[in-house]
C-alpha atoms as a PDB file:
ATOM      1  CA  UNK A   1       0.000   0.000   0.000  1.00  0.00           C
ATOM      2  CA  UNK A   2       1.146   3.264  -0.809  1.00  0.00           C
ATOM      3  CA  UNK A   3      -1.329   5.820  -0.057  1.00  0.00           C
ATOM      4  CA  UNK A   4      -2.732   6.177   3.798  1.00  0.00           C
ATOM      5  CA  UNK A   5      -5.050   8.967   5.714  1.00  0.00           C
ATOM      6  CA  UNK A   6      -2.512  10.851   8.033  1.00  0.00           C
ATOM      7  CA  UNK A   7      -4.397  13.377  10.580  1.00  0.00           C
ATOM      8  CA  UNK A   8      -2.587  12.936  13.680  1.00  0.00           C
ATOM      9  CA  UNK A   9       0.546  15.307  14.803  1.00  0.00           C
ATOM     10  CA  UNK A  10       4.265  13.819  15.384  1.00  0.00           C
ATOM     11  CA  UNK A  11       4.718  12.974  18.805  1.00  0.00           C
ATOM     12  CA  UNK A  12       8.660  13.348  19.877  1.00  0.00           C
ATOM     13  CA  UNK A  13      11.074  11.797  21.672  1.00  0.00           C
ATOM     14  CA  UNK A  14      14.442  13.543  22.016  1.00  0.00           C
ATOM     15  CA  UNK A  15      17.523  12.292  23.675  1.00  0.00           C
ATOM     16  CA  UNK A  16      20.824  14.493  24.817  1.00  0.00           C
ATOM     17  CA  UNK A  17      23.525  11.931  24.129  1.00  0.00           C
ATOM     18  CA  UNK A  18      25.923  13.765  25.631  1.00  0.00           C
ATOM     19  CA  UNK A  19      24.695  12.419  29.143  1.00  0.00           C
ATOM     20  CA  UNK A  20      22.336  10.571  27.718  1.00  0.00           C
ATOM     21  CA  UNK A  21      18.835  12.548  29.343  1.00  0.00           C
ATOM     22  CA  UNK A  22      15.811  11.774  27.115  1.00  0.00           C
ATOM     23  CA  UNK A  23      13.105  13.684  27.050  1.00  0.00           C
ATOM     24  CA  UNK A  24       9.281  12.933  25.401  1.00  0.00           C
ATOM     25  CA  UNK A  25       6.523  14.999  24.099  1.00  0.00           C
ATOM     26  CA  UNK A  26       3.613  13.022  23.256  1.00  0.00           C
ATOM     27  CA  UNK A  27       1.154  15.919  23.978  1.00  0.00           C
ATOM     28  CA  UNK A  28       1.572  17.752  20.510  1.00  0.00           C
ATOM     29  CA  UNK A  29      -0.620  20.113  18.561  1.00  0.00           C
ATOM     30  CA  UNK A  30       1.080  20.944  15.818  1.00  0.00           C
ATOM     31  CA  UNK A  31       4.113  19.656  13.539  1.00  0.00           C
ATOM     32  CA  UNK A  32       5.934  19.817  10.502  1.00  0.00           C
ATOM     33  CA  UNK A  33       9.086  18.400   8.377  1.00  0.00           C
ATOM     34  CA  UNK A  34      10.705  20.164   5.586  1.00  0.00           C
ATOM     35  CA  UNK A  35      13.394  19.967   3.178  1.00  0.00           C
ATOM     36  CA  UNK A  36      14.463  22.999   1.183  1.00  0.00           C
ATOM     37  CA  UNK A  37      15.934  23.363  -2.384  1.00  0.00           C
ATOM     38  CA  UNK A  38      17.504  26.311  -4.134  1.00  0.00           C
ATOM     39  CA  UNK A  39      16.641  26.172  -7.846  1.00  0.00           C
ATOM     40  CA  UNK A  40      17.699  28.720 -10.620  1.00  0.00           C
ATOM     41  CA  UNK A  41      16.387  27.945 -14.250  1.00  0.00           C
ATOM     42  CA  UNK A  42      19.921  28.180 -16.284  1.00  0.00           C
ATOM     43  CA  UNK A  43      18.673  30.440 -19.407  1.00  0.00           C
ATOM     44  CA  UNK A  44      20.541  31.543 -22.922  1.00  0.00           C
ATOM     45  CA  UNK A  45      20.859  30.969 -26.405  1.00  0.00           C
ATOM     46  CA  UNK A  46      18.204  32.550 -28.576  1.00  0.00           C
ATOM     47  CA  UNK A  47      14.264  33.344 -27.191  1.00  0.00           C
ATOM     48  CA  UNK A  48      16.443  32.844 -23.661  1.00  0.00           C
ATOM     49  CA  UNK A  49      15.565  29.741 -23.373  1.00  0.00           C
ATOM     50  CA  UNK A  50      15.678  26.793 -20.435  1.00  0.00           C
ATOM     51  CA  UNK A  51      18.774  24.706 -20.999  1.00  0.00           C
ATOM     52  CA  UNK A  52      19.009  23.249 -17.624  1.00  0.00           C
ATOM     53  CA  UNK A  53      18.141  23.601 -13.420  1.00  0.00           C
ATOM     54  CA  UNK A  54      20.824  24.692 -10.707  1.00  0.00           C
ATOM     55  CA  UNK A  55      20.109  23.139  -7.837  1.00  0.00           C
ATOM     56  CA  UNK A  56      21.928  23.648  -4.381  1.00  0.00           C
ATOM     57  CA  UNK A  57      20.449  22.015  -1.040  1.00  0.00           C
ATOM     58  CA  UNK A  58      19.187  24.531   1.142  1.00  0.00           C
ATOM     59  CA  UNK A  59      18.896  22.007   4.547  1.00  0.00           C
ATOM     60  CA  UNK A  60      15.846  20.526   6.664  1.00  0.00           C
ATOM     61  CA  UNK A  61      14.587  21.993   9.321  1.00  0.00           C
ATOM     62  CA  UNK A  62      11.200  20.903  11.681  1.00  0.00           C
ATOM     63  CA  UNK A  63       9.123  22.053  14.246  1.00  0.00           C
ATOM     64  CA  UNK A  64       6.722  20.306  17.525  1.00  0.00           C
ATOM     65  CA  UNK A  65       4.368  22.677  19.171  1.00  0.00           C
ATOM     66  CA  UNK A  66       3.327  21.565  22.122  1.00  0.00           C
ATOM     67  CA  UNK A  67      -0.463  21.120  23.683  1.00  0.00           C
ATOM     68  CA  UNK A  68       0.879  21.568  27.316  1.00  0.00           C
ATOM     69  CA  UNK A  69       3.483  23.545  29.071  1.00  0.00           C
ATOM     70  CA  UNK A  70       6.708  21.502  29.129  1.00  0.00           C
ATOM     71  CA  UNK A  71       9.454  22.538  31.542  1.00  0.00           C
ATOM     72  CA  UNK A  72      11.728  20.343  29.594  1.00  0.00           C
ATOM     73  CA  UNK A  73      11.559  22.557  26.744  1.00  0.00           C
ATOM     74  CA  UNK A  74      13.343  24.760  28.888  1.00  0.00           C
ATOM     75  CA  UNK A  75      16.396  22.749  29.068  1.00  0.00           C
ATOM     76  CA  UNK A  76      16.712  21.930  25.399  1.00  0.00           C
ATOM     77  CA  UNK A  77      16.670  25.453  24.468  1.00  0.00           C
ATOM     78  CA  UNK A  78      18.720  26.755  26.792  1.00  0.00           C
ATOM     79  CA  UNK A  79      21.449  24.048  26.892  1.00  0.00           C
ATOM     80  CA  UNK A  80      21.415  24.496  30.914  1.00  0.00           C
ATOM     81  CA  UNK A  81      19.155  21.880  33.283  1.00  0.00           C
ATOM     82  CA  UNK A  82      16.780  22.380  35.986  1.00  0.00           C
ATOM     83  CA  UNK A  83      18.939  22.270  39.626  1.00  0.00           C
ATOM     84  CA  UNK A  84      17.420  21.515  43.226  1.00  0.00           C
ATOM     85  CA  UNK A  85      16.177  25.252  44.484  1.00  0.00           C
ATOM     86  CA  UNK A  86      17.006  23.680  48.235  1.00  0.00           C
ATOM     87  CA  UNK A  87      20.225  23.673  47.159  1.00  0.00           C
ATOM     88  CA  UNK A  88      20.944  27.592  45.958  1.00  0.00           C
ATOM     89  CA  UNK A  89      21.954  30.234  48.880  1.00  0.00           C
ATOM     90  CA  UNK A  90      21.095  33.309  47.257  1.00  0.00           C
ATOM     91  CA  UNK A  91      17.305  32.588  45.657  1.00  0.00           C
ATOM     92  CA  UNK A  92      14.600  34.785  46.903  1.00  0.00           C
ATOM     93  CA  UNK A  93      11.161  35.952  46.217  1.00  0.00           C
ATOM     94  CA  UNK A  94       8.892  38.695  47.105  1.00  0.00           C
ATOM     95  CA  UNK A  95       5.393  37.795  48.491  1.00  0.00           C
ATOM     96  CA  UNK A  96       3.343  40.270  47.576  1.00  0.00           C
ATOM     97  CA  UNK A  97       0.262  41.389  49.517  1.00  0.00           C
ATOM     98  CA  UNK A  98      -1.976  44.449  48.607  1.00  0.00           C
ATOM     99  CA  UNK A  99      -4.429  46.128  50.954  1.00  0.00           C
ATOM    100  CA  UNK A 100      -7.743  47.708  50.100  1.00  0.00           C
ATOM    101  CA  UNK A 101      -6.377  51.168  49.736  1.00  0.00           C
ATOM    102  CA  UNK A 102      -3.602  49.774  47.467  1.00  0.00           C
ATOM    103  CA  UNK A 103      -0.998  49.842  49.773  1.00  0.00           C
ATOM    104  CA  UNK A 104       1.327  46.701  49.306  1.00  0.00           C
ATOM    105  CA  UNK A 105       3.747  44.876  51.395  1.00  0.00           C
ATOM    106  CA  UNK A 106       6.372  43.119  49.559  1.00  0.00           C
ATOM    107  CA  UNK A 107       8.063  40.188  51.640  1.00  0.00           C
ATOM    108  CA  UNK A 108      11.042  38.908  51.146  1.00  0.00           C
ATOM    109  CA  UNK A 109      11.021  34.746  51.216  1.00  0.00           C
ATOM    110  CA  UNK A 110      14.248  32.517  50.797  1.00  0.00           C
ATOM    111  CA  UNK A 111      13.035  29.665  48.872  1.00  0.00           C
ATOM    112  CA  UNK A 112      13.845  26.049  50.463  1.00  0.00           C
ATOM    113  CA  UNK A 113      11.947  23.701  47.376  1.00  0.00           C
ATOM    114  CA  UNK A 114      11.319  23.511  44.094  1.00  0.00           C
ATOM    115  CA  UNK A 115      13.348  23.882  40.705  1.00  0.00           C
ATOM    116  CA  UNK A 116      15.254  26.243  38.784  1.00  0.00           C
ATOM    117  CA  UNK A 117      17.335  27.146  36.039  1.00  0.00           C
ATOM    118  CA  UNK A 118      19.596  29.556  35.171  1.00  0.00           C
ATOM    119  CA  UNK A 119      19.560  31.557  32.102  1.00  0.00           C
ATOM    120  CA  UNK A 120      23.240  31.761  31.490  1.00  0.00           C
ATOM    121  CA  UNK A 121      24.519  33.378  28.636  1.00  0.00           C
ATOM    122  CA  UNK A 122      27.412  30.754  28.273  1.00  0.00           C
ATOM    123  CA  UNK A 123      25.562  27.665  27.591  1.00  0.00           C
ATOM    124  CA  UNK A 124      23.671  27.105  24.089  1.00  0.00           C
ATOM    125  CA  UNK A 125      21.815  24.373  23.149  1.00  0.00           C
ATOM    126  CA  UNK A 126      23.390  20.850  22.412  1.00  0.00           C
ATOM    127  CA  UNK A 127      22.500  18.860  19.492  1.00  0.00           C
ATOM    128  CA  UNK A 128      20.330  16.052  19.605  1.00  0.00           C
ATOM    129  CA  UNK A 129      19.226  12.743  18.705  1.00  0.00           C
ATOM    130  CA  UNK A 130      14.920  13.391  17.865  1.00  0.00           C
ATOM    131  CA  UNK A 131      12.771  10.477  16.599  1.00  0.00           C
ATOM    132  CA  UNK A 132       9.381  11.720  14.993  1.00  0.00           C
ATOM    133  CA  UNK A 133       5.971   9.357  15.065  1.00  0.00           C
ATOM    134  CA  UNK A 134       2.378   9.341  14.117  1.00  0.00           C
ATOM    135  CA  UNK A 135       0.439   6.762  12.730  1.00  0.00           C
ATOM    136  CA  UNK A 136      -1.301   6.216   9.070  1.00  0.00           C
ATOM    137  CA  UNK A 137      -4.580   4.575   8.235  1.00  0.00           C
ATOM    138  CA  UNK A 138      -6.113   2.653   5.422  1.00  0.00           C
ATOM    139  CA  UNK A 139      -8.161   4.834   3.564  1.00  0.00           C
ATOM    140  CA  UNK A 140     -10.625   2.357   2.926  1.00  0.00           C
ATOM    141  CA  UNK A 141     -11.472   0.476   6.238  1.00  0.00           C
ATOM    142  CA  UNK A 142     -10.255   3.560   8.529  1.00  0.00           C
ATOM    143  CA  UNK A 143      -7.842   0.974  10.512  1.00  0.00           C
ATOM    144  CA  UNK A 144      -4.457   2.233  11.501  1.00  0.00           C
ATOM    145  CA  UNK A 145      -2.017   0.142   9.337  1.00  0.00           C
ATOM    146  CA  UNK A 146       1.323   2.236   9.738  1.00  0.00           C
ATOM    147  CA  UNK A 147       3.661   3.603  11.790  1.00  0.00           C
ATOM    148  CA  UNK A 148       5.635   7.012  10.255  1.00  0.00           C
ATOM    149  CA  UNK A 149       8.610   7.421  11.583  1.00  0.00           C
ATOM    150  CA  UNK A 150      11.459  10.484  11.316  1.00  0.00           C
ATOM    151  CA  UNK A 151      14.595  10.128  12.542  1.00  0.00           C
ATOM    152  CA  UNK A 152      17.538  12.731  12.602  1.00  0.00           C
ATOM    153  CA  UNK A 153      20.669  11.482  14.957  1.00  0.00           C
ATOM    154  CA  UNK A 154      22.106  14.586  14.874  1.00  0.00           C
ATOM    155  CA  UNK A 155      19.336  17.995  15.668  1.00  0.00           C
ATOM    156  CA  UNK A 156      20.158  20.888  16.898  1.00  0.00           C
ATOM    157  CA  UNK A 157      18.005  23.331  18.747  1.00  0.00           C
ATOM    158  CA  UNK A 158      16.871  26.988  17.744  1.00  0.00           C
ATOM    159  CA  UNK A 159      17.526  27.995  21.410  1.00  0.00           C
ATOM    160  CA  UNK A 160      14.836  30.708  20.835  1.00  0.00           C
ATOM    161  CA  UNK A 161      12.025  31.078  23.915  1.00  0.00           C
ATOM    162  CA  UNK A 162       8.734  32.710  23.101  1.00  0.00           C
ATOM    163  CA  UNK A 163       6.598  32.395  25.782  1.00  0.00           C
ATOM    164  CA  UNK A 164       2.667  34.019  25.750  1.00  0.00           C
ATOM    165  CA  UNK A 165       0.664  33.852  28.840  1.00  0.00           C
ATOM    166  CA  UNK A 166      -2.704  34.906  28.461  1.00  0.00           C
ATOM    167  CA  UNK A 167      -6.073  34.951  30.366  1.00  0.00           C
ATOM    168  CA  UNK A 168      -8.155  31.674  29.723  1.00  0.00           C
ATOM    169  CA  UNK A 169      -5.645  30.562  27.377  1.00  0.00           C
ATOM    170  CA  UNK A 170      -3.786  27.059  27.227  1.00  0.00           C
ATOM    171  CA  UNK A 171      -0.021  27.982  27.248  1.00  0.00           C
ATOM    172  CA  UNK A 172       1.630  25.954  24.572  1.00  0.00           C
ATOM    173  CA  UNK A 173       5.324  25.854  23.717  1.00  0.00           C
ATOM    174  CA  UNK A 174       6.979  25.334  19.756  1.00  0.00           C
ATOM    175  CA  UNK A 175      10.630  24.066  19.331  1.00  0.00           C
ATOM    176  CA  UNK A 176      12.660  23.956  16.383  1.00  0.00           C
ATOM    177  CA  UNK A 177      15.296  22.167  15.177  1.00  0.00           C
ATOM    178  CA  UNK A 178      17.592  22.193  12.383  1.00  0.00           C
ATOM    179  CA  UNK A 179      19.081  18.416  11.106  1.00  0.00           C
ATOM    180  CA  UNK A 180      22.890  18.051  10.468  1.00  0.00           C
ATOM    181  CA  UNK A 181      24.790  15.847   9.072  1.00  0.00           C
ATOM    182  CA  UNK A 182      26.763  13.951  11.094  1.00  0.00           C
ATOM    183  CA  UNK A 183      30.530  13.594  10.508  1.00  0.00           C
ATOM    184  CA  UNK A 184      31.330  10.720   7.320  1.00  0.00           C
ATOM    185  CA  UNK A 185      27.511  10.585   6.392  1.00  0.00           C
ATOM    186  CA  UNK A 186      25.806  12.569   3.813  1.00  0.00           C
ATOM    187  CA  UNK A 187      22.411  11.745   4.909  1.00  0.00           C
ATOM    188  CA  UNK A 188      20.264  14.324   7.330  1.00  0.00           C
ATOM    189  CA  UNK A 189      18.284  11.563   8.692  1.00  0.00           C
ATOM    190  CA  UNK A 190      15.805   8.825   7.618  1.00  0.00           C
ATOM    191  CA  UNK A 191      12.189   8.415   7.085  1.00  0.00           C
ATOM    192  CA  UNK A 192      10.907   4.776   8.008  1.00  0.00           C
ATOM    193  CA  UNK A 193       7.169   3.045   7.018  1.00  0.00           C
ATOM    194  CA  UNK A 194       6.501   0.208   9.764  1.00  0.00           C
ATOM    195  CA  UNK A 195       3.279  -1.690   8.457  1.00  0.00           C
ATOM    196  CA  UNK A 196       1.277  -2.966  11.279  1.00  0.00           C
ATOM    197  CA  UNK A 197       0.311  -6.677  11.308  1.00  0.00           C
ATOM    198  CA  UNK A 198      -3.448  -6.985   9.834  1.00  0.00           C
ATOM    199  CA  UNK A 199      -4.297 -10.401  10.558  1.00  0.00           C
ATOM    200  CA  UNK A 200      -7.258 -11.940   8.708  1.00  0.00           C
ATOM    201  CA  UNK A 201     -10.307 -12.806  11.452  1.00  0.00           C
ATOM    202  CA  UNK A 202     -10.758 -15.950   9.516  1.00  0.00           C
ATOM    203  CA  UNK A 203      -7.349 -17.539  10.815  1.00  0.00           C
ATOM    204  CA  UNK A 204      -7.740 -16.782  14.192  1.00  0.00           C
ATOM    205  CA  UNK A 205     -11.605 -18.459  14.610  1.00  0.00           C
ATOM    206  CA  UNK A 206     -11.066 -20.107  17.518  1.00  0.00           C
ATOM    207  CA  UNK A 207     -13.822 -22.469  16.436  1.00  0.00           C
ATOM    208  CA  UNK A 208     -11.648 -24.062  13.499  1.00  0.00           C
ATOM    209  CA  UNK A 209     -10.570 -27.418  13.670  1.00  0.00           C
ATOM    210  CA  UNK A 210      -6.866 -27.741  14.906  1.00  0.00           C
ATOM    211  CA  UNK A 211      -6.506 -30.704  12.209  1.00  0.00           C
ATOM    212  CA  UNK A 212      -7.317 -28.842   9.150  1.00  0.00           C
ATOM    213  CA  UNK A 213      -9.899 -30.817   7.822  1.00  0.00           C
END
């Protein structure tokens, strides 16, 4: 088969082989895969006409927006990792309390749980190893008869952070990454078709007869 219905997103699972921390995001809204050429028609002769096609790859790049707020995207595009709070002597908040006549009282509160990461201008992003997945179904019957996958060994992060927090509003988060090619390949990754077993109803009856007959 060679032609499916595909109308789910790409989950992703993305792995920091560096110290080997993976990381999932199976809650997606929104994804896409491309592949970019540069192509300038070659022109000349008389009437200026089309003797050939230039041709020059212009890289992959691909996106996951996210359907719930991930702290993990954090780390990814920052290139830093979450640390024990308990652990930090100088990290403080101000509790904030505002009386009727909109006086306010700002305490200051040493905090003793919880996470946190620095934004530090000296780490970037690491590349990564990111597998893509959805699922594709038979057009005819509707049954899910495929699994899609992308794989890129070598990813690396935009390390960009846009963040929108609004009233009544799901937060959602969108990372991008750009494929490279690892060192002695010339291949940006692989896309891989798994059928799914479809077993026929008929040869599973448990009411056959065991001999055959």
């Amino acid at each position: 088969m060679n032609k499916y219905i595909v109308h789910d997103v790409l989950e992703a699972y993305v792995k920091d082989e560096e110290n080997s921390k993976e990381y999932f995001f199976g809650i997606t809204t929104g994804s896409n895969v491309t592949k970019n050429v540069t192509q300038e028609l070659l022109r000349g002769g008389i009437g200026n006409k089309t003797y050939g096609v230039l041709r020059s790859d212009d890289g992959m790049e691909f996106s996951i927006t996210t359907g719930l707020h991930y702290k993990d995207i954090y780390e990814i595009q920052t290139g830093n990792v979450f640390e024990d709070a308990s652990t930090a002597t100088d990290l403080t908040i101000y509790e904030i309390e505002e009386a009727s006549d909109g006086t306010i009282t700002a305490t200051e509160k040493t905090i003793t749980a919880g996470e946190v990461l620095d934004f530090d201008v000296e780490k970037l992003p690491k590349n990564m190893h990111v597998q893509l997945h959805t699922i594709a179904f038979d057009k005819d019957t509707n049954e899910v008869v495929a699994d899609l996958y992308y794989i890129f060994p070598k990813a690396s992060p935009d390390g960009n952070l846009s963040e929108e927090f609004g009233a009544a509003t799901n937060q959602t988060q969108e990372i991008r990454f750009t494929p490279l090619i690892p060192t002695g390949s010339t291949s940006y990754g692989k896309y891989i078709i798994i059928p799914r077993e479809q077993t026929d109803p008929e040869e599973t009856d448990p009411e056959e007869d065991d001999s055959g007959e």
